[in-house]
N, C-alpha and C. Protein backbone atom coordinates (compact mmCIF):
# COMPACT_ATOMS: atom_id res chain seq x y z
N UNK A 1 122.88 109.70 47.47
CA UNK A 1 121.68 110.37 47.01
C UNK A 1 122.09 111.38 45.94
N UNK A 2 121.14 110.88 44.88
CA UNK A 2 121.86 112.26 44.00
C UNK A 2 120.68 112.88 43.30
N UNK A 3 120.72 114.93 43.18
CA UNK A 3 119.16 115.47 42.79
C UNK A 3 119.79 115.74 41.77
N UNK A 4 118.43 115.79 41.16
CA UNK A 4 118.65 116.40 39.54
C UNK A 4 117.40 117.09 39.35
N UNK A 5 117.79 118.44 38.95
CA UNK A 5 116.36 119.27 38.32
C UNK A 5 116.35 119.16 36.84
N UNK A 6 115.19 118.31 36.95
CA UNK A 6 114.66 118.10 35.35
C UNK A 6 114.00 119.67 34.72
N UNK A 7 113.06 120.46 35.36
CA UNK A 7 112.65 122.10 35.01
C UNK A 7 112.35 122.53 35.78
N UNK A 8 111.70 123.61 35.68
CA UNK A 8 111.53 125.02 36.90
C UNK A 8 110.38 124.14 38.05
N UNK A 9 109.78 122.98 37.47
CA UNK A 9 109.10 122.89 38.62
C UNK A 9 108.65 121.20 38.87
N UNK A 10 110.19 120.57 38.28
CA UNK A 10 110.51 119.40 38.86
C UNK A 10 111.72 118.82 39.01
N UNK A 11 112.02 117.63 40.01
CA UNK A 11 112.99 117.60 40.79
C UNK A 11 113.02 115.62 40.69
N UNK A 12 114.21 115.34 40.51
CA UNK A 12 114.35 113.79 40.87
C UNK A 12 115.26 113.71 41.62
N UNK A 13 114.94 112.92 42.69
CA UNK A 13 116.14 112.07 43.50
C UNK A 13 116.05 110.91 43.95
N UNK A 14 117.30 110.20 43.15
CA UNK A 14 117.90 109.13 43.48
C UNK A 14 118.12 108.78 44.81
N UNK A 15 117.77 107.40 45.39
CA UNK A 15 118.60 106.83 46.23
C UNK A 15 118.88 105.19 45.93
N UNK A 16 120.18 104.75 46.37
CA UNK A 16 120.60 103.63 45.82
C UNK A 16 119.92 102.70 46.50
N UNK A 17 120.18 100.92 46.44
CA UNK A 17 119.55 100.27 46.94
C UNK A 17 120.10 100.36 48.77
N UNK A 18 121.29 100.57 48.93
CA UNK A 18 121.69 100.46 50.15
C UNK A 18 121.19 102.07 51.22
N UNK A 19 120.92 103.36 50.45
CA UNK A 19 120.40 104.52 51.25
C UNK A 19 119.23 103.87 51.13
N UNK A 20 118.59 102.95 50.18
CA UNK A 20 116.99 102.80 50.84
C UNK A 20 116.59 102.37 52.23
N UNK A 21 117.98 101.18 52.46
CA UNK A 21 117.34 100.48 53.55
C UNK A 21 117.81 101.35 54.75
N UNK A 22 118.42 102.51 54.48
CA UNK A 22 118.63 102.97 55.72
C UNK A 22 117.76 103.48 56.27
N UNK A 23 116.68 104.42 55.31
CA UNK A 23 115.55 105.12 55.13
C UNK A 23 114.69 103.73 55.50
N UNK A 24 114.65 102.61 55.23
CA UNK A 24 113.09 101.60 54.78
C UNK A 24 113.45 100.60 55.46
N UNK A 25 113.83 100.25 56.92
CA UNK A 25 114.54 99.26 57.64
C UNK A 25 113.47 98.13 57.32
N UNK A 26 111.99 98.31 57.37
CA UNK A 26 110.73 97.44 57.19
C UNK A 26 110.49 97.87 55.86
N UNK A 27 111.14 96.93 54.87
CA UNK A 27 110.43 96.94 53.24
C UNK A 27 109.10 96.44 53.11
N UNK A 28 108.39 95.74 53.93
CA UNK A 28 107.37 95.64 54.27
C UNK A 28 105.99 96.66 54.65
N UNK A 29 106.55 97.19 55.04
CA UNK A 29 105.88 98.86 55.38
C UNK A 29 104.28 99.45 54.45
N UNK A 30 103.70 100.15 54.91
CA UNK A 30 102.54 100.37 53.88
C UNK A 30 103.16 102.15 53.54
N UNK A 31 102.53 102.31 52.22
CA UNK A 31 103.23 103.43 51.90
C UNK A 31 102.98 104.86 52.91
N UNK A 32 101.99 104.59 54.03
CA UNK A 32 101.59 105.98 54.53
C UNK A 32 102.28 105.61 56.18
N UNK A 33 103.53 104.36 56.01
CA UNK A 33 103.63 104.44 57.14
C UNK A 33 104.69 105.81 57.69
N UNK A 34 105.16 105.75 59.10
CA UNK A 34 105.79 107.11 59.33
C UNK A 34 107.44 106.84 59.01
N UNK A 35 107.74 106.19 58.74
CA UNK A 35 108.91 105.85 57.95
C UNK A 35 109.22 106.24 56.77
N UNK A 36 108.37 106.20 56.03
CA UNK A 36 108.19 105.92 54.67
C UNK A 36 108.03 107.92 54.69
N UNK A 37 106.82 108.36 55.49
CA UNK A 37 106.89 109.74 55.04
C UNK A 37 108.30 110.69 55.91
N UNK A 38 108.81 109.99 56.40
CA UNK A 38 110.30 110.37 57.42
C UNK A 38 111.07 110.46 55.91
N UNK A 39 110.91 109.54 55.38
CA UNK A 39 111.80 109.41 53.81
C UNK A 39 111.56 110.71 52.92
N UNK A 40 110.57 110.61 52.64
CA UNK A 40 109.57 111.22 51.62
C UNK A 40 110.15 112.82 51.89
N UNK A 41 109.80 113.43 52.93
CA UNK A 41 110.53 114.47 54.07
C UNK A 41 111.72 115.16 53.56
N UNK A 42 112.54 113.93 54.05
CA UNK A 42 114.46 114.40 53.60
C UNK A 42 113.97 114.33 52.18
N UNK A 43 114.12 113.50 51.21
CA UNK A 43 114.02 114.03 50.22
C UNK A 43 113.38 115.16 49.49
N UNK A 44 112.39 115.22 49.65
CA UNK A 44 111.96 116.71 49.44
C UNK A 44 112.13 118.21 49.74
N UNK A 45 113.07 117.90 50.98
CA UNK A 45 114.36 119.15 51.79
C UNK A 45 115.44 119.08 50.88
N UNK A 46 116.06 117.77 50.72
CA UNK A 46 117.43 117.94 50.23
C UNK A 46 117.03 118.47 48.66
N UNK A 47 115.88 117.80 47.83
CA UNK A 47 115.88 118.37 46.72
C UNK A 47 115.20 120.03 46.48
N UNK A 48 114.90 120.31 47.59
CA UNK A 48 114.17 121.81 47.23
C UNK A 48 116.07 122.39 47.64
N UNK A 49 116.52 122.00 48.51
CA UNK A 49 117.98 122.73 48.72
C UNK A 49 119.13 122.65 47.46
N UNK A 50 119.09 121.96 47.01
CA UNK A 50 119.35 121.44 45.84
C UNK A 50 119.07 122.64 44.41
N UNK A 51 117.91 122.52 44.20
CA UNK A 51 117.72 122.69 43.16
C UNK A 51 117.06 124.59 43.12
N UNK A 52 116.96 124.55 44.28
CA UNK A 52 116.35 126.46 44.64
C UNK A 52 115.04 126.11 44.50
N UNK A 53 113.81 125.37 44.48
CA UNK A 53 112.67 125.37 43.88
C UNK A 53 112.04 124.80 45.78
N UNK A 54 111.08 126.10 45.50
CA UNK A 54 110.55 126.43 47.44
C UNK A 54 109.75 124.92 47.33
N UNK A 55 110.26 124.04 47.36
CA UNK A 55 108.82 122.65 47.42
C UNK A 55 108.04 122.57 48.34
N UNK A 56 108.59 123.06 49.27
CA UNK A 56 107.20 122.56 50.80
C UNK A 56 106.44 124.18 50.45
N UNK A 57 106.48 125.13 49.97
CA UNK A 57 105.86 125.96 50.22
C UNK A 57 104.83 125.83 48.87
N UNK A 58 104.79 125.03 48.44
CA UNK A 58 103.71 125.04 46.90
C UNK A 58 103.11 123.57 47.16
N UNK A 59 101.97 123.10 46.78
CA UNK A 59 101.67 121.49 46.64
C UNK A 59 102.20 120.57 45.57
N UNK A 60 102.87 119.46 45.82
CA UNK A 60 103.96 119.40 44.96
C UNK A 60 103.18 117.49 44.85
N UNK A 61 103.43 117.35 44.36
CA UNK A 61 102.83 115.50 43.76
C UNK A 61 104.24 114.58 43.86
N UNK A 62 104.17 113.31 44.34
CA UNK A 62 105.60 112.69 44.39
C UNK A 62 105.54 111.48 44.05
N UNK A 63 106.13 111.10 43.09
CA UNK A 63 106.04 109.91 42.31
C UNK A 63 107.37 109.07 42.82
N UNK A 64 106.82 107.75 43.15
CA UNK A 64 108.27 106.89 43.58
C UNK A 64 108.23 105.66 42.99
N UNK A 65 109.71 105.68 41.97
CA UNK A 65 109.79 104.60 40.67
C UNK A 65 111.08 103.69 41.81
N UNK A 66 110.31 101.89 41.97
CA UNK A 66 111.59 101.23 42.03
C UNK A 66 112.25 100.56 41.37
N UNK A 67 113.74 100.29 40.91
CA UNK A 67 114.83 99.67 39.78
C UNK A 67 114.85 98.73 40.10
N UNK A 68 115.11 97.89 39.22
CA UNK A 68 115.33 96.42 39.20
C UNK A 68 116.28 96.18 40.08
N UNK A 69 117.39 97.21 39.85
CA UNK A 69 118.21 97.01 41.23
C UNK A 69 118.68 97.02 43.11
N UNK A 70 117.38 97.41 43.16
CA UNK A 70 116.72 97.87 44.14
C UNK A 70 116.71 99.43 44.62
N UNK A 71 117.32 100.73 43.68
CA UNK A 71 117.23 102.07 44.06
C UNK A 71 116.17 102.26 43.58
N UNK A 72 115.67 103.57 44.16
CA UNK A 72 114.18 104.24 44.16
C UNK A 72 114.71 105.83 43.44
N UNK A 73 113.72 105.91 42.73
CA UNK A 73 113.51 107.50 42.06
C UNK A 73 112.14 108.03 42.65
N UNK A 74 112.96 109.16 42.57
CA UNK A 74 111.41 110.19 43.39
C UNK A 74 111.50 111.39 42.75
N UNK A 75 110.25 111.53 42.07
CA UNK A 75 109.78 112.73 41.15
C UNK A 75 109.15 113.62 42.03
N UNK A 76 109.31 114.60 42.01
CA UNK A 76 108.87 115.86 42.89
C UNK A 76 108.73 116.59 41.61
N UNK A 77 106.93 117.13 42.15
CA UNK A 77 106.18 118.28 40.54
C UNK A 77 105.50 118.84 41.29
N UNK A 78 105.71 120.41 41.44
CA UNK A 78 105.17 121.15 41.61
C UNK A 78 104.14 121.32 41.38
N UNK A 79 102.70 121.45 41.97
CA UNK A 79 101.20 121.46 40.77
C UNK A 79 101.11 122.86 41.08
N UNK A 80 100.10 123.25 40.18
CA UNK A 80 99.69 124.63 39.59
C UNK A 80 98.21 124.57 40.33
N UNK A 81 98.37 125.57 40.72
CA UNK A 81 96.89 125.53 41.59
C UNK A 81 95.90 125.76 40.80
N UNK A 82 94.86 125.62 40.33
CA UNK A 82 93.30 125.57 39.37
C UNK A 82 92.83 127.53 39.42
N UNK A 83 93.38 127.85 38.35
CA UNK A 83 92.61 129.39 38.36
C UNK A 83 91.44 129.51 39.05
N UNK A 84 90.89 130.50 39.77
CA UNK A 84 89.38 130.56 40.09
C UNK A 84 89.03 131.16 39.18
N UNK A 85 87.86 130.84 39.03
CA UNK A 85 86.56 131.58 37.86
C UNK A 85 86.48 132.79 38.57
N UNK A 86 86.89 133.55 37.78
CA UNK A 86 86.66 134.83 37.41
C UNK A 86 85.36 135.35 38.13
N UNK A 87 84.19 136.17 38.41
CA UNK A 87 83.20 136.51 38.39
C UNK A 87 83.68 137.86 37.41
N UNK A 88 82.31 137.83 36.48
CA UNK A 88 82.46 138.37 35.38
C UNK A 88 81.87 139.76 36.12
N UNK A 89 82.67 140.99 34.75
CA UNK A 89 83.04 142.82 35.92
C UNK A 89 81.32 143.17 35.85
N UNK A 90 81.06 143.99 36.55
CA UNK A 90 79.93 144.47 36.94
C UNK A 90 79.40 145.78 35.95
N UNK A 91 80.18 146.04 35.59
CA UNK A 91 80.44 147.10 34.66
C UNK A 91 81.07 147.14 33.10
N UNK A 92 80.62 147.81 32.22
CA UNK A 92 80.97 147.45 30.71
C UNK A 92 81.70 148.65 30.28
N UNK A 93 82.44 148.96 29.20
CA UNK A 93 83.26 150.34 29.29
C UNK A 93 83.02 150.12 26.89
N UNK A 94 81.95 151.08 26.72
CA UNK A 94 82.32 151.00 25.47
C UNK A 94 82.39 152.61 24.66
N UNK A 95 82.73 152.11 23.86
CA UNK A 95 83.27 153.83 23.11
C UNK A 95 82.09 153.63 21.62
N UNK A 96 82.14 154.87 20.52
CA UNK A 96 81.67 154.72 19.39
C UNK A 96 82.40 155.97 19.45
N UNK A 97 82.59 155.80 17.55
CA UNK A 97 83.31 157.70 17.17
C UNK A 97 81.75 157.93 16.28
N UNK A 98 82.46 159.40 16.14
CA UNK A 98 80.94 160.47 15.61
C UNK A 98 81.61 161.43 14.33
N UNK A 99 81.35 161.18 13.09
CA UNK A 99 82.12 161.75 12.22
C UNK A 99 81.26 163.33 12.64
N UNK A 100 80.19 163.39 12.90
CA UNK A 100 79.79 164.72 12.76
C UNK A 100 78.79 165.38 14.31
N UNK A 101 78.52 166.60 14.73
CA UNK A 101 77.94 166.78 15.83
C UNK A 101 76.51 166.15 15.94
N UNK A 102 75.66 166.60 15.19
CA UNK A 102 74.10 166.11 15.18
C UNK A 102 74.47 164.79 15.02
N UNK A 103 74.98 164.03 14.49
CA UNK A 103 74.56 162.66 14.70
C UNK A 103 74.81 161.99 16.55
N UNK A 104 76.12 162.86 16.58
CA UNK A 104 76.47 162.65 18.25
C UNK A 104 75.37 162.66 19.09
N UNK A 105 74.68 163.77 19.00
CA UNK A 105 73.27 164.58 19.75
C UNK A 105 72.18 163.69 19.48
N UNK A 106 71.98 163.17 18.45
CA UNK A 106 70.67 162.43 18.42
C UNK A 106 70.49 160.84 19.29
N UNK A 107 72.39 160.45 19.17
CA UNK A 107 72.51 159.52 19.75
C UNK A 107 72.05 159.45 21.45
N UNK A 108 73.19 161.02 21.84
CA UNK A 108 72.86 160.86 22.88
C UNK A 108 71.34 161.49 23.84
N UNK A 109 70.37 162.07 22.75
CA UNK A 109 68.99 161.83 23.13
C UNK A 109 68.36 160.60 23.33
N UNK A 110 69.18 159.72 22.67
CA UNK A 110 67.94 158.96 23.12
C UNK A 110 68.51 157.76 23.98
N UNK A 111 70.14 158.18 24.38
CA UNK A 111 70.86 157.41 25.12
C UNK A 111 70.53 157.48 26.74
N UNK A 112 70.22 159.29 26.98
CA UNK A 112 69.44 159.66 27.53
C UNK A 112 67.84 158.57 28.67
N UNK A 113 67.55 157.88 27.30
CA UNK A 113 66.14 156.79 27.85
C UNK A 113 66.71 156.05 28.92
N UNK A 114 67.98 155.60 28.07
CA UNK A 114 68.67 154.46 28.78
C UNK A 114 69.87 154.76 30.02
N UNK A 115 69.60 156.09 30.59
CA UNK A 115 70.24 156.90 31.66
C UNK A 115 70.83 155.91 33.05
N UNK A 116 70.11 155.09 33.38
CA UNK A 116 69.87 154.64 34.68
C UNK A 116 70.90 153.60 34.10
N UNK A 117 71.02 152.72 33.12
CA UNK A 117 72.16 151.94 32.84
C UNK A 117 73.65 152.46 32.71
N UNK A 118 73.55 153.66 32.34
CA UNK A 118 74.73 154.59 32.37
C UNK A 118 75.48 154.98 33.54
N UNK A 119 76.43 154.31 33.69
CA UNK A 119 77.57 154.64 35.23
C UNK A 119 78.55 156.13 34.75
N UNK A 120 78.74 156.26 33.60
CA UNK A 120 79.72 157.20 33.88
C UNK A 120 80.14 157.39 31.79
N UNK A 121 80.07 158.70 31.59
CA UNK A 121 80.40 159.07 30.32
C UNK A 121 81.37 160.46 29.73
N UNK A 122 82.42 159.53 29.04
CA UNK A 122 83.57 161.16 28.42
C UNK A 122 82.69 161.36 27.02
N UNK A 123 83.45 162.69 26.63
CA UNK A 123 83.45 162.60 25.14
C UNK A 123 84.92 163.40 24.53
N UNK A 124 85.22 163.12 23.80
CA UNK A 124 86.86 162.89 23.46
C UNK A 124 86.69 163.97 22.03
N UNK A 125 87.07 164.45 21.61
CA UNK A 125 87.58 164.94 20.04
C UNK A 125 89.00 164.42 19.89
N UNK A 126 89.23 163.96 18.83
CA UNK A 126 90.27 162.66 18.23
C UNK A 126 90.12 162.40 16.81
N UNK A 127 91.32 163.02 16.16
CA UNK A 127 91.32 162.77 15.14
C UNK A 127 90.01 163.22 13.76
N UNK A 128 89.52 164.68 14.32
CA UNK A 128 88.58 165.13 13.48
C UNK A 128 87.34 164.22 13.85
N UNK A 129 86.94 163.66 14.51
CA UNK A 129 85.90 162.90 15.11
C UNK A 129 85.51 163.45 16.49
N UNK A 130 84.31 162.31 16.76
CA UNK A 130 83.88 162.99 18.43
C UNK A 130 83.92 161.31 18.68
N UNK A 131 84.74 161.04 19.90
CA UNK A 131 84.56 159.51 20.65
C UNK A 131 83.72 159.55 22.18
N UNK A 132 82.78 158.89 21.92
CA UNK A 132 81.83 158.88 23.41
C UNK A 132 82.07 157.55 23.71
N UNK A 133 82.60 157.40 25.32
CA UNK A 133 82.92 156.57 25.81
C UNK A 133 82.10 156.65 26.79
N UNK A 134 81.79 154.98 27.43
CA UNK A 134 80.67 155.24 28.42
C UNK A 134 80.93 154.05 29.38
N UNK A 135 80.73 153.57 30.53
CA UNK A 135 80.61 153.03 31.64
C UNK A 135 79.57 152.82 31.88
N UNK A 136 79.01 151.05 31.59
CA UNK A 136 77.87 151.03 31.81
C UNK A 136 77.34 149.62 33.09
N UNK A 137 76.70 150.12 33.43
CA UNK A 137 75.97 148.44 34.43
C UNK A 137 75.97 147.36 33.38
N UNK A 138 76.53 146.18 33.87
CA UNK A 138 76.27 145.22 32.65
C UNK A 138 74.99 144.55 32.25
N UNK A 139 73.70 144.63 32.91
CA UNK A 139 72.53 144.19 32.81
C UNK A 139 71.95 145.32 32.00
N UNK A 140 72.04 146.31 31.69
CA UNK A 140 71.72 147.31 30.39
C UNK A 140 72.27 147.77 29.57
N UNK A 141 73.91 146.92 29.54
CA UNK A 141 74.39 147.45 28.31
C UNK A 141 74.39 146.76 26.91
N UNK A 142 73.39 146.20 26.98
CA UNK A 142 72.98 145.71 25.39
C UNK A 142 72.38 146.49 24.48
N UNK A 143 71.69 147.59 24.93
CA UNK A 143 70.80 148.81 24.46
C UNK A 143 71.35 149.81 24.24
N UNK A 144 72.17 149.87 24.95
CA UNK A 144 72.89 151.10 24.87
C UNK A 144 73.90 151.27 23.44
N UNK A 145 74.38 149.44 23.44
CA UNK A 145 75.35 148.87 22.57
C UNK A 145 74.89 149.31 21.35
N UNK A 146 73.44 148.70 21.14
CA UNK A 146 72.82 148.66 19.78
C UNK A 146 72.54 150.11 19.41
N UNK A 147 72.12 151.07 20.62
CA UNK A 147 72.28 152.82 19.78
C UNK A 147 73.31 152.89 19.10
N UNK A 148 74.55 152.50 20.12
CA UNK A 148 76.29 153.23 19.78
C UNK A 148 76.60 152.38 18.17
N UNK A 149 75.83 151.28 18.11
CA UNK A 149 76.25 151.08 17.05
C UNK A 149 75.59 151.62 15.87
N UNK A 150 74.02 151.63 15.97
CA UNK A 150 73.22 152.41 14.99
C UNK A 150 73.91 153.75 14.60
N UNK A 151 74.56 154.87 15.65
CA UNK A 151 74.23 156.31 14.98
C UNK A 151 75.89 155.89 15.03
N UNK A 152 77.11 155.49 15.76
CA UNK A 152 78.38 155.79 15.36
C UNK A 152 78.85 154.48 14.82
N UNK A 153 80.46 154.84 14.73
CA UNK A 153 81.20 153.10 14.25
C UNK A 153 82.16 152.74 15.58
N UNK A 154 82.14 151.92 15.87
CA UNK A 154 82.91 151.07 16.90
C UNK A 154 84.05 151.75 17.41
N UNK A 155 84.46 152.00 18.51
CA UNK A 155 85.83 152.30 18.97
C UNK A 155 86.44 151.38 20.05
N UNK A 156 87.20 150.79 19.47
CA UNK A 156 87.81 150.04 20.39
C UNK A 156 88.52 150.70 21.82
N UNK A 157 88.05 150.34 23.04
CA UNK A 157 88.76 150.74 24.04
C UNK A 157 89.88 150.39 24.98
N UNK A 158 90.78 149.63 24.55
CA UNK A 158 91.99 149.07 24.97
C UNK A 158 93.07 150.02 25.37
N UNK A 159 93.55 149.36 26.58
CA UNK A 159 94.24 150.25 27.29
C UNK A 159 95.19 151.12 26.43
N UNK A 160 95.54 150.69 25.10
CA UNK A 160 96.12 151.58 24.49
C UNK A 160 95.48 153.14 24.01
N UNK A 161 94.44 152.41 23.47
CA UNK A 161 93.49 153.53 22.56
C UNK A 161 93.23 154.51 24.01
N UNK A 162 92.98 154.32 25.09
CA UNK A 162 92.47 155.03 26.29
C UNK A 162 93.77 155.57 26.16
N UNK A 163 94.76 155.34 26.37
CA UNK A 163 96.11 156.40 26.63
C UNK A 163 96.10 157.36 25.15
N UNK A 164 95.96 156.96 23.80
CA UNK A 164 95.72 157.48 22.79
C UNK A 164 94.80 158.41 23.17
N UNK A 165 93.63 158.64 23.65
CA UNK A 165 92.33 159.72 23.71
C UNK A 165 92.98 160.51 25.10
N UNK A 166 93.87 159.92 25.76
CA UNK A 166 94.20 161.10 26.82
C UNK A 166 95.07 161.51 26.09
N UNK A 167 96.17 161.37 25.85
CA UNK A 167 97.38 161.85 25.35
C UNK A 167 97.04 162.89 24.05
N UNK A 168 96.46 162.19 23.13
CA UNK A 168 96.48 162.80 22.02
C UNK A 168 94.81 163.27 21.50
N UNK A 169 94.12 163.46 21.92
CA UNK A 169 92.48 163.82 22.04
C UNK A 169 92.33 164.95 23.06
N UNK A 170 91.20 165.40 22.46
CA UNK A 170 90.95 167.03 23.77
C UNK A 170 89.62 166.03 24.87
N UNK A 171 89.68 166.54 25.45
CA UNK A 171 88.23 165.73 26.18
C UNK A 171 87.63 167.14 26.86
N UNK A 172 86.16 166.87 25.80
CA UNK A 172 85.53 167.91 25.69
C UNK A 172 84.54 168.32 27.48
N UNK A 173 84.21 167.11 27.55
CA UNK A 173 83.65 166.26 28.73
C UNK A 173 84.08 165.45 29.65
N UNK A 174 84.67 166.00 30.70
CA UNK A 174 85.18 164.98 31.30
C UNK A 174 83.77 163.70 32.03
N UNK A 175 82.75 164.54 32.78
CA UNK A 175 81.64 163.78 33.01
C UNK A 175 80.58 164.14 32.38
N UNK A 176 79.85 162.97 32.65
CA UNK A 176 77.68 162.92 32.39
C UNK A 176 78.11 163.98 30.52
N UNK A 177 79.09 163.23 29.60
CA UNK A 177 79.05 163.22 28.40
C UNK A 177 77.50 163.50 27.96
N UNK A 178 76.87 162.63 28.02
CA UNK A 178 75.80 162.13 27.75
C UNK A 178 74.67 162.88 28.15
N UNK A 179 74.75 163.41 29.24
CA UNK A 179 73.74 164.39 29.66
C UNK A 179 73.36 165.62 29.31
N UNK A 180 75.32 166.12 28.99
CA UNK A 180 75.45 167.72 28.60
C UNK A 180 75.01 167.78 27.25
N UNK A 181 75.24 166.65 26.41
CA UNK A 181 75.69 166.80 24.75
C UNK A 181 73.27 167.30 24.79
């Protein structure tokens, strides 16, 4: 019997025509008989020992090629289990900057309307600007979107830029931004 790891998450092993029949006394056999998975078994022990790759502990697919000469190859492949869908976050997190105060204020009057969509709001000074960042329910943050974009310009909120506005920004507001302004 001889294994060979083809990559991280497959495995071949050989057996000649004479280890078959030791394994396959009835070549006759149907493939789900208990012989056949007695086979199937050792090989998939000796090649997970073999090669370091946990096979019985992942669902693994096994392909069995026979040679003209009568040895058998057996492909052992690890499958990848199917991502689950996501359920999309409950919550939206967007920023806008404010070159000047009154424009900030008018925004957030009338951001104000749209209160009850609002989970949670900073406001940042950064870079000679004002950044209002906000936490919103995702079933009202389309409105909110279209103010932040009317009175400011876009701020991207990526985990970087968020370490950027702590690190290097005053935060004028830690909460209800939106309420105080």
């Amino acid at each position: 019997m001889t294994v060979q790891r083809l990559s991280a998450q497959s495995v071949k092993v050989q057996l000649t025509a004479d280890e078959l029949t030791v394994f396959l006394y009835d070549p006759d056999a149907p493939p789900d008989s208990p012989q056949m998975m007695r086979m199937i078994s050792f090989m998939l022990s000796k090649a997970e020992l073999a090669s370091g790759i946990p096979l019985t502990e992942m669902p693994v697919t096994v392909e069995l090629l026979t040679a003209a000469d009568g040895s058998l190859s057996a492909y052992f492949t690890v499958q990848n289990e199917p991502e689950k869908k996501q359920k999309p976050p409950k919550s939206v997190r967007l920023a806008a900057r404010f070159s000047d105060r009154s424009t900030l204020k008018r925004c957030c009057v009338l951001l104000r309307a749209r209160q009850e969509a609002i989970l949670s709001s900073k406001l940042y000074e950064y870079r000679r600007q004002y950044v209002l960042a906000v936490r919103l329910k995702r079933s009202g943050a389309m409105q909110v979107h279209h103010l932040l974009l009317e009175y400011g310009r876009p701020f991207r909120l990526s985990a970087l830029n968020r370490a950027r506005l702590s690190e290097y920004g005053s935060c004028i507001f830690e909460q209800d931004a939106v309420q105080c302004i």
